[in-house]
PDB file of N, CA and C in Angstrom:
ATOM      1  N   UNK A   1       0.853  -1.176   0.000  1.00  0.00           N
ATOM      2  CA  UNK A   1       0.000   0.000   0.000  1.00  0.00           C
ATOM      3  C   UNK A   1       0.900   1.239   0.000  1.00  0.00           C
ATOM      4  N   UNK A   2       0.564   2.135  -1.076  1.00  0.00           N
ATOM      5  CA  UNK A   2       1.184   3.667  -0.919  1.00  0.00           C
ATOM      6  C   UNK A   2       0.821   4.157   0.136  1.00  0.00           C
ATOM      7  N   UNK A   3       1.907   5.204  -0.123  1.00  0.00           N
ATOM      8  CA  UNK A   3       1.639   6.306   1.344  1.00  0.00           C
ATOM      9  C   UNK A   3       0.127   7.221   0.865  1.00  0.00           C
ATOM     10  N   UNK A   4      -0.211   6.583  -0.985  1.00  0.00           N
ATOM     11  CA  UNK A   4      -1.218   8.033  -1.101  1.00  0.00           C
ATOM     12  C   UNK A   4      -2.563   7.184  -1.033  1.00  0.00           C
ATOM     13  N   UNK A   5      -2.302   6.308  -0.402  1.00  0.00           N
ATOM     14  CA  UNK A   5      -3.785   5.214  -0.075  1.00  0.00           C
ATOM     15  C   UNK A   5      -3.884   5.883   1.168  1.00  0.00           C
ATOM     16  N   UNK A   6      -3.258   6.051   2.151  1.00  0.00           N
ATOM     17  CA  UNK A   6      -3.678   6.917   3.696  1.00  0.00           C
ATOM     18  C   UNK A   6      -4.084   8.158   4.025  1.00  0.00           C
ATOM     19  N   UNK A   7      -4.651   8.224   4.776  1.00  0.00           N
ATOM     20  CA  UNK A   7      -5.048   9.782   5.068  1.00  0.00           C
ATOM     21  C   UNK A   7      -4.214   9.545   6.162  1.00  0.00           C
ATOM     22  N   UNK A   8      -3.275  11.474   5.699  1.00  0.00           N
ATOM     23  CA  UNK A   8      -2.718  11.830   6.885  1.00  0.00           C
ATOM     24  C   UNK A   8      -3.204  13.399   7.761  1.00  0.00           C
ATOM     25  N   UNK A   9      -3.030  13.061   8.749  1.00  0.00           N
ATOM     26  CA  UNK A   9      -3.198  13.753   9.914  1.00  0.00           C
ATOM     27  C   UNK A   9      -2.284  15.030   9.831  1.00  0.00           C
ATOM     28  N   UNK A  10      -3.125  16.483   9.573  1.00  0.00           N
ATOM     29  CA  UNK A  10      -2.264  17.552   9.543  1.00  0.00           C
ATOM     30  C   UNK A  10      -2.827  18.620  10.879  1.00  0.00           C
ATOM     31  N   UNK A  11      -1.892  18.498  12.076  1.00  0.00           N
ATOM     32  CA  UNK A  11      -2.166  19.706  13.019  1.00  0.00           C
ATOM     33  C   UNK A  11      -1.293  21.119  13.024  1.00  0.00           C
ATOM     34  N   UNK A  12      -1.981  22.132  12.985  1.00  0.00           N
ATOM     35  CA  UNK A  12      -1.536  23.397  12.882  1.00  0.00           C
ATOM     36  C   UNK A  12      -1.114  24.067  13.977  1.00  0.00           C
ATOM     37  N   UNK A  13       0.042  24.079  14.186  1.00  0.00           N
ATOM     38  CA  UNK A  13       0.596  24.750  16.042  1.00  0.00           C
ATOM     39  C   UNK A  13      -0.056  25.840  16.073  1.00  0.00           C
ATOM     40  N   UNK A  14      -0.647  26.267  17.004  1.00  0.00           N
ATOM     41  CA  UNK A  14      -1.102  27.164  17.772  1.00  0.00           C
ATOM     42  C   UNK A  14      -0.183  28.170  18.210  1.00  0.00           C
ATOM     43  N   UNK A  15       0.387  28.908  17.392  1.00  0.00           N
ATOM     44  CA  UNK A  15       1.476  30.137  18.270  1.00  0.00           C
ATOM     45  C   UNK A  15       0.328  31.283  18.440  1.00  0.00           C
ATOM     46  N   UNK A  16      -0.470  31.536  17.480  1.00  0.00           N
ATOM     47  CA  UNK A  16      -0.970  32.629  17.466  1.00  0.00           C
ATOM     48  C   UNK A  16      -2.323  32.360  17.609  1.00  0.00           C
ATOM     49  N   UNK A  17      -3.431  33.525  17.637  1.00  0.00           N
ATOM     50  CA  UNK A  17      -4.454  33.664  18.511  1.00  0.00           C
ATOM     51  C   UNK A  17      -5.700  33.655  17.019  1.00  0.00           C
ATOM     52  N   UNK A  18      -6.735  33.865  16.870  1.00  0.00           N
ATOM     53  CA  UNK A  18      -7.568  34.331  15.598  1.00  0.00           C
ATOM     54  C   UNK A  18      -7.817  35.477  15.656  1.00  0.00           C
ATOM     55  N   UNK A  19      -8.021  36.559  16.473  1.00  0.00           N
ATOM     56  CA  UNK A  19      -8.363  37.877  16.031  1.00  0.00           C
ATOM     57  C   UNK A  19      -6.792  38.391  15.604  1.00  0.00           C
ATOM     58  N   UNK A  20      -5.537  37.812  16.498  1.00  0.00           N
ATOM     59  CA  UNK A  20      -4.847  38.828  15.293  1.00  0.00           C
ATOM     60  C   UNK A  20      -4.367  37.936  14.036  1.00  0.00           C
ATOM     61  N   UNK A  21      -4.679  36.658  14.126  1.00  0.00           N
ATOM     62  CA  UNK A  21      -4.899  36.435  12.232  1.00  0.00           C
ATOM     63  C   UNK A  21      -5.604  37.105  11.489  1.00  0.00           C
ATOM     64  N   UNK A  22      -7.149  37.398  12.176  1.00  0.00           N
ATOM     65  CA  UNK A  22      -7.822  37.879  11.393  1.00  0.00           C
ATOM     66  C   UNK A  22      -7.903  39.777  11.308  1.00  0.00           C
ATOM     67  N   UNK A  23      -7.067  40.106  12.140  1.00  0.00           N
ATOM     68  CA  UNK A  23      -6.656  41.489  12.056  1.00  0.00           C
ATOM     69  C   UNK A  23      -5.395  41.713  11.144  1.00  0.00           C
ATOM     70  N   UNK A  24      -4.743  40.944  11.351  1.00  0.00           N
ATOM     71  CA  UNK A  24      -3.577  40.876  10.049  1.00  0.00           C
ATOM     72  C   UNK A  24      -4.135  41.192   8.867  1.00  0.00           C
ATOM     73  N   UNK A  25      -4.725  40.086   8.496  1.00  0.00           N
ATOM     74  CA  UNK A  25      -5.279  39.282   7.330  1.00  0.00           C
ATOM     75  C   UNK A  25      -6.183  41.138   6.506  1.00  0.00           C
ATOM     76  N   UNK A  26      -6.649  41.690   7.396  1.00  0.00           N
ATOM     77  CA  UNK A  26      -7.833  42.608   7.387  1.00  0.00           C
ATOM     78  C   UNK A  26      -6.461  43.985   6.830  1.00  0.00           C
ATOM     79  N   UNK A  27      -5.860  44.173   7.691  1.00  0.00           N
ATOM     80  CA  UNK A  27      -4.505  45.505   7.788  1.00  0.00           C
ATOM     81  C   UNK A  27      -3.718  45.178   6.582  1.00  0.00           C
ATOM     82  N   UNK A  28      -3.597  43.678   6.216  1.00  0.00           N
ATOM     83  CA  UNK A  28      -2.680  43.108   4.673  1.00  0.00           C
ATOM     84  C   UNK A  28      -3.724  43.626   3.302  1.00  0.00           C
ATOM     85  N   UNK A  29      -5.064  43.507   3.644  1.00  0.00           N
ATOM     86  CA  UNK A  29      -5.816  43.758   2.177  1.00  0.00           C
ATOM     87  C   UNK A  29      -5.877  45.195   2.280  1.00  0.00           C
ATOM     88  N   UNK A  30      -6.204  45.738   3.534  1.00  0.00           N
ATOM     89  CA  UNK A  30      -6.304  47.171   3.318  1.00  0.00           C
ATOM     90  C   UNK A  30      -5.179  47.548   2.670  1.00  0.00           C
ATOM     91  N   UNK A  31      -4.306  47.443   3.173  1.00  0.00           N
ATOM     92  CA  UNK A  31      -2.710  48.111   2.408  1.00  0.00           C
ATOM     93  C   UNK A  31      -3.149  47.586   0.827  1.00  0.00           C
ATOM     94  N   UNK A  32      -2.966  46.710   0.521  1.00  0.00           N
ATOM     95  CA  UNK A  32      -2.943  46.113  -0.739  1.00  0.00           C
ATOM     96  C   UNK A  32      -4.012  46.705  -1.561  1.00  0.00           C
ATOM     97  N   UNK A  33      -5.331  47.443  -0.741  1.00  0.00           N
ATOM     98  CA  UNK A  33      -6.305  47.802  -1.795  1.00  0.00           C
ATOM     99  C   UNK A  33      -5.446  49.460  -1.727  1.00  0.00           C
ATOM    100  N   UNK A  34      -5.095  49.756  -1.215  1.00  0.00           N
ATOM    101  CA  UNK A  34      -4.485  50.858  -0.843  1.00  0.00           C
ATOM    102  C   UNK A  34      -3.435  51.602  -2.091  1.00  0.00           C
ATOM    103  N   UNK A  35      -2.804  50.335  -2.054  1.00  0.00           N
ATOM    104  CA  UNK A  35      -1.420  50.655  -3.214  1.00  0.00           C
ATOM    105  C   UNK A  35      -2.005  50.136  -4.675  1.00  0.00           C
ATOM    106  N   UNK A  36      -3.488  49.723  -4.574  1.00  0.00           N
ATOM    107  CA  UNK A  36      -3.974  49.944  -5.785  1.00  0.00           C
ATOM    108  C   UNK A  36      -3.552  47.873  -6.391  1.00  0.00           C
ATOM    109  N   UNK A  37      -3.694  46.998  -5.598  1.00  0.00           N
ATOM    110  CA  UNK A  37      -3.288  45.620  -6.321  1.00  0.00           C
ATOM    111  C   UNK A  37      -4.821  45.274  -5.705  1.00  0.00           C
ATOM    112  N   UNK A  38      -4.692  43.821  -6.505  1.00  0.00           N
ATOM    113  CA  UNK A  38      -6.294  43.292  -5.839  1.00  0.00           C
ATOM    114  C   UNK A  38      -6.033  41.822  -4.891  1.00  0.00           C
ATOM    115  N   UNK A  39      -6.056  42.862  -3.824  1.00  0.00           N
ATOM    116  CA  UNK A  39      -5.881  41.956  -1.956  1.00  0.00           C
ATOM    117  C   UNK A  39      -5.953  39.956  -2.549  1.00  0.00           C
ATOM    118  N   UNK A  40      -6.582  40.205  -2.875  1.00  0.00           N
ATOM    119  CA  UNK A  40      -7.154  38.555  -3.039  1.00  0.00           C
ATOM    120  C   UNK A  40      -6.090  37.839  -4.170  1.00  0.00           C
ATOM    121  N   UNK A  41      -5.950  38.175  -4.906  1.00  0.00           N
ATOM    122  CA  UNK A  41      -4.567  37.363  -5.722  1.00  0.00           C
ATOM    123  C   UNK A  41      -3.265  37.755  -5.141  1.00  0.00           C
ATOM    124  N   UNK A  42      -3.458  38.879  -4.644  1.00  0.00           N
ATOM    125  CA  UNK A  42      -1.725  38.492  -3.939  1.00  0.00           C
ATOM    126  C   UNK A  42      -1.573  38.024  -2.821  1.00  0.00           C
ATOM    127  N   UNK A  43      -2.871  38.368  -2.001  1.00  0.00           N
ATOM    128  CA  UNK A  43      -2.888  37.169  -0.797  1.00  0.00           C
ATOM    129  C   UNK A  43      -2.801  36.188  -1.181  1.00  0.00           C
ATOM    130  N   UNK A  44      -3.296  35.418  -1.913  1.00  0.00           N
ATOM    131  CA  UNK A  44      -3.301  34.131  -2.978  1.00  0.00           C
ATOM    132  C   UNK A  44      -1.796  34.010  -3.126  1.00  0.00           C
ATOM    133  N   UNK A  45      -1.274  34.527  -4.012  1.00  0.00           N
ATOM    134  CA  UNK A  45       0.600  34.297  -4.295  1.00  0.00           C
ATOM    135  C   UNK A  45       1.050  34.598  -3.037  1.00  0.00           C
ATOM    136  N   UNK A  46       1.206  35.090  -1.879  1.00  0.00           N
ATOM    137  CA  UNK A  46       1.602  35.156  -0.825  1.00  0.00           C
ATOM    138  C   UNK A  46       1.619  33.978  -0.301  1.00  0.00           C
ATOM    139  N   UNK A  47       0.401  33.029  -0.289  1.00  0.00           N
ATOM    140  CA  UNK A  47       0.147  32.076   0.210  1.00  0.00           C
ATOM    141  C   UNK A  47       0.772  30.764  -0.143  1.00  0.00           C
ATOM    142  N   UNK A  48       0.543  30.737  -1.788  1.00  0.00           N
ATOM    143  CA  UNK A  48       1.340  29.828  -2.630  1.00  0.00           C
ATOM    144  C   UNK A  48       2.539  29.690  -2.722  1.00  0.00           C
ATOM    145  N   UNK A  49       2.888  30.783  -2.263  1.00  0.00           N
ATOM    146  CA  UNK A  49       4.627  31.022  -2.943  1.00  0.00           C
ATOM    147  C   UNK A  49       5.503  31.203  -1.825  1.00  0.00           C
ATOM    148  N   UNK A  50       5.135  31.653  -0.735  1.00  0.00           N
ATOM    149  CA  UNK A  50       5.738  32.240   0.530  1.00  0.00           C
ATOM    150  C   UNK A  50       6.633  33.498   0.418  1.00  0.00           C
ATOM    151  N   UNK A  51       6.397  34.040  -0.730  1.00  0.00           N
ATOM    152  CA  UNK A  51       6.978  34.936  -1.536  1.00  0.00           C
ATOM    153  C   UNK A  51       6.697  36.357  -0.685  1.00  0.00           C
ATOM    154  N   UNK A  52       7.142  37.305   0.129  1.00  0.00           N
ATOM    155  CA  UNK A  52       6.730  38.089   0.013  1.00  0.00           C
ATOM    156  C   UNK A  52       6.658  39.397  -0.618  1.00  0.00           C
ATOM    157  N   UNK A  53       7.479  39.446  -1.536  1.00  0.00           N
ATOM    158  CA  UNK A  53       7.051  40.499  -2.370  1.00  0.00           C
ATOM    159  C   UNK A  53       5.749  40.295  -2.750  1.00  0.00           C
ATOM    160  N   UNK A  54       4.665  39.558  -2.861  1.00  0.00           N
ATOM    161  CA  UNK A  54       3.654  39.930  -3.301  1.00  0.00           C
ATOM    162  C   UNK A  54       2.808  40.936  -2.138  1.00  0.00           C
ATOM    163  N   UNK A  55       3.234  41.088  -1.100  1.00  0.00           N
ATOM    164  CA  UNK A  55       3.114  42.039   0.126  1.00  0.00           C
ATOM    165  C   UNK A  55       3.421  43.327  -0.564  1.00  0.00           C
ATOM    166  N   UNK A  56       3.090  44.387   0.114  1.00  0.00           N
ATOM    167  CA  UNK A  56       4.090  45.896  -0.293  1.00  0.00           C
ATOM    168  C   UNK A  56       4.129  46.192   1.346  1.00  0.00           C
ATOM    169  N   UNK A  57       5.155  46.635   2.032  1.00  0.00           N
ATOM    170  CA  UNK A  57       5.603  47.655   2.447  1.00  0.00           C
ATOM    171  C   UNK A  57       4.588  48.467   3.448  1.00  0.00           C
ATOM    172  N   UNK A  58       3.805  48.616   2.191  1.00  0.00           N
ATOM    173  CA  UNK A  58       2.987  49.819   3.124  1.00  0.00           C
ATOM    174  C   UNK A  58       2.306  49.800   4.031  1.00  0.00           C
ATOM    175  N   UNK A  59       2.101  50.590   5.203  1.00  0.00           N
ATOM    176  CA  UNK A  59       1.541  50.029   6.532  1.00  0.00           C
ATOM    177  C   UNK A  59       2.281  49.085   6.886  1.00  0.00           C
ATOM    178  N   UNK A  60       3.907  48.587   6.801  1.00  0.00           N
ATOM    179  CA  UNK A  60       3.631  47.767   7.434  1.00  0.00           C
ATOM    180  C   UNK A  60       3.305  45.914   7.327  1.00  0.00           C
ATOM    181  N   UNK A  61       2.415  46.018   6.069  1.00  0.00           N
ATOM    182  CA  UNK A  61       2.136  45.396   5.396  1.00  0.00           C
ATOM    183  C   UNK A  61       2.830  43.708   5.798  1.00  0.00           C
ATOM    184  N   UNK A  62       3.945  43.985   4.937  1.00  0.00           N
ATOM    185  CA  UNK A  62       4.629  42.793   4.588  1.00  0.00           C
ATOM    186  C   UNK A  62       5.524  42.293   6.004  1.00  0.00           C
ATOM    187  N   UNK A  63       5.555  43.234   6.744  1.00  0.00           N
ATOM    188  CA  UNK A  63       6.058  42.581   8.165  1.00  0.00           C
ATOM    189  C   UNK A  63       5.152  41.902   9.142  1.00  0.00           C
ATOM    190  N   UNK A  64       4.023  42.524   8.919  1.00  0.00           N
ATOM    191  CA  UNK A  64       2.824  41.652   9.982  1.00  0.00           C
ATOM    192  C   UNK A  64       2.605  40.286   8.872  1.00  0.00           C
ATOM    193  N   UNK A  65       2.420  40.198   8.021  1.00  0.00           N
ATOM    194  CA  UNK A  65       2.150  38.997   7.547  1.00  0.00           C
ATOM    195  C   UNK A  65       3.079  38.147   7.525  1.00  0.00           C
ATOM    196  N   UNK A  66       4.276  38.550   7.879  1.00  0.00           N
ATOM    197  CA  UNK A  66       5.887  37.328   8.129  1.00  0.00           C
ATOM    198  C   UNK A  66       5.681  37.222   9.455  1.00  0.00           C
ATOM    199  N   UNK A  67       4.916  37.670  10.297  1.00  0.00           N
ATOM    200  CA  UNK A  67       5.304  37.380  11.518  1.00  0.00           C
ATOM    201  C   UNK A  67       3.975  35.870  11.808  1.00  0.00           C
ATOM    202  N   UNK A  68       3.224  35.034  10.696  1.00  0.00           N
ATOM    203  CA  UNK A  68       2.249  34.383  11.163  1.00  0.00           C
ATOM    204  C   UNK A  68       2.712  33.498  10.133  1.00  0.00           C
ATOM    205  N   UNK A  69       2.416  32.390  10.718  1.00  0.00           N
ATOM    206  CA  UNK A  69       2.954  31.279   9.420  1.00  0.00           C
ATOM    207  C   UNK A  69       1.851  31.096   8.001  1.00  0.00           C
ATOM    208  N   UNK A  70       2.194  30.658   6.827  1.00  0.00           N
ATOM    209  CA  UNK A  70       1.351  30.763   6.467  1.00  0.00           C
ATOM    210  C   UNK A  70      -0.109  29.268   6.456  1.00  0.00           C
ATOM    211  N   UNK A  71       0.553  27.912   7.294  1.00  0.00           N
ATOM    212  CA  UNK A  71      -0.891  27.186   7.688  1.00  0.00           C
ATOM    213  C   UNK A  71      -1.408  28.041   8.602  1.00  0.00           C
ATOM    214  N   UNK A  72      -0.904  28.596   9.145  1.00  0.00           N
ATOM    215  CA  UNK A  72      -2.224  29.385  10.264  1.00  0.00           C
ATOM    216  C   UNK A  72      -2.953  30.769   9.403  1.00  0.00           C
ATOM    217  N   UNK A  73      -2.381  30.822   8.793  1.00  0.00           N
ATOM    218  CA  UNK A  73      -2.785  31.707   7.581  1.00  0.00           C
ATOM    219  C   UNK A  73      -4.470  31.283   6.987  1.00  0.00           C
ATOM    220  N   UNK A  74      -3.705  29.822   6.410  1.00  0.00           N
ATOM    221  CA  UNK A  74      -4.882  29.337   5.766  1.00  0.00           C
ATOM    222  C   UNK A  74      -5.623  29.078   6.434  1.00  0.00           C
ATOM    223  N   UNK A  75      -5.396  28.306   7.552  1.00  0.00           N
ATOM    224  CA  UNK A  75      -6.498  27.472   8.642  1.00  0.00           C
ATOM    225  C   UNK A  75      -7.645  28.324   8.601  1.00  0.00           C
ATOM    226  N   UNK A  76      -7.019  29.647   8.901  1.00  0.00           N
ATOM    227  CA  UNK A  76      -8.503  30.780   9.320  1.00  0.00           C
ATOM    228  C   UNK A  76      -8.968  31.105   8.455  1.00  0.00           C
ATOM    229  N   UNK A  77      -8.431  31.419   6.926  1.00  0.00           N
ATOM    230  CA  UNK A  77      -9.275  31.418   6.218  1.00  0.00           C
ATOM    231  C   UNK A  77      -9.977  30.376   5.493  1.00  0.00           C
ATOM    232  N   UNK A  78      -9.609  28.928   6.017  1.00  0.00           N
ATOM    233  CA  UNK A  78     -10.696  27.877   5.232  1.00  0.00           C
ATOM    234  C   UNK A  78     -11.833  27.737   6.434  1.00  0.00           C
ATOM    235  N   UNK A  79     -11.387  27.982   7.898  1.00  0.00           N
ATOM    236  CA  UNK A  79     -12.386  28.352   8.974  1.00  0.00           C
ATOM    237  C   UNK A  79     -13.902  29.089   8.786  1.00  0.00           C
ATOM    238  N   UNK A  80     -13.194  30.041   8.635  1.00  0.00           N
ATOM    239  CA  UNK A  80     -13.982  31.361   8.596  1.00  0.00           C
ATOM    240  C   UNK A  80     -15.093  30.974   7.286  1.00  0.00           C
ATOM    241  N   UNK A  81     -14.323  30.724   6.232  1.00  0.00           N
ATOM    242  CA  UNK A  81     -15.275  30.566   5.074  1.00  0.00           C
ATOM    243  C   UNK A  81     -15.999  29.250   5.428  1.00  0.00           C
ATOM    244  N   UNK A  82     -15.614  28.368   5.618  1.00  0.00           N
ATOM    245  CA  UNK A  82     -16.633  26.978   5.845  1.00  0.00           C
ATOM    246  C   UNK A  82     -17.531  27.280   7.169  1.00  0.00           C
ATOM    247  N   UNK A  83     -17.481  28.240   7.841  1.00  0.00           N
ATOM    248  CA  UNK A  83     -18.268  28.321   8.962  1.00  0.00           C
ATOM    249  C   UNK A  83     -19.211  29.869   8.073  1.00  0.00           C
ATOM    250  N   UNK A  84     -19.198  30.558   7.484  1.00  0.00           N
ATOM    251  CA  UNK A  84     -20.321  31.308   6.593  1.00  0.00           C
ATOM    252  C   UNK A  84     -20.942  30.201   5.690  1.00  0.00           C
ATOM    253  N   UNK A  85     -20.328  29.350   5.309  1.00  0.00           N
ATOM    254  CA  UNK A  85     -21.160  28.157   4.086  1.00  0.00           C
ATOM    255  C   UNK A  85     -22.019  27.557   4.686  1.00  0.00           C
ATOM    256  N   UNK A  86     -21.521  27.294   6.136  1.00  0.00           N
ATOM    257  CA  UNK A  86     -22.970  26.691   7.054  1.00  0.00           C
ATOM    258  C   UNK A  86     -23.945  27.193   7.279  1.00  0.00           C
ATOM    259  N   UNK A  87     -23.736  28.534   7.442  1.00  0.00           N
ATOM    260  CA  UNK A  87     -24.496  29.234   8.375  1.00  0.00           C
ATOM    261  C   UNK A  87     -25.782  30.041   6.988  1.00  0.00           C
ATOM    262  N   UNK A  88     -25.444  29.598   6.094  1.00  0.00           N
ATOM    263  CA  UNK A  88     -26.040  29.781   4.751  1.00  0.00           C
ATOM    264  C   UNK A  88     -27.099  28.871   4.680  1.00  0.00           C
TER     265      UNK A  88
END
């Protein structure tokens, strides 16, 4: 049996809290709608890539979002969205 016959078990350390993920997350698009890019694809390449130049600078920006990993990144935002899909 492959390893891709199993389901594996992925836990996300807990360093950080959800409001300031989700205050990050909130202070990263503002900047980004700010300097005129569209928040959501470069959060997207941010995410994909670990790249941060797709960050800018501004506010700040690109330092609060290095300071959170990016699974805890995602966690909250597949959270957040699967908990509005319910509640739908």
């Amino acid at each position: 049996m492959s390893s891709m016959d199993n389901t594996m078990k992925y836990t996300v350390p807990k360093e950080s809290n959800e409001p300031e993920v989700r205050q990050t997350l909130i202070e990263v698009y503002n900047a980004l709608q700010d300097k005129g890019y569209n928040p959501i694809t470069q959060i997207v390449g941010y995410l994909l890539s670990g790249d941060p130049a797709f960050i800018p600078r501004h506010n700040n920006a690109r330092s609060l979002i290095s300071k959170i990993e990016r699974d805890r990144l995602l966690e909250e935002l597949v959270k957040v969205y699967l908990a509005q899909q319910r509640s739908e």
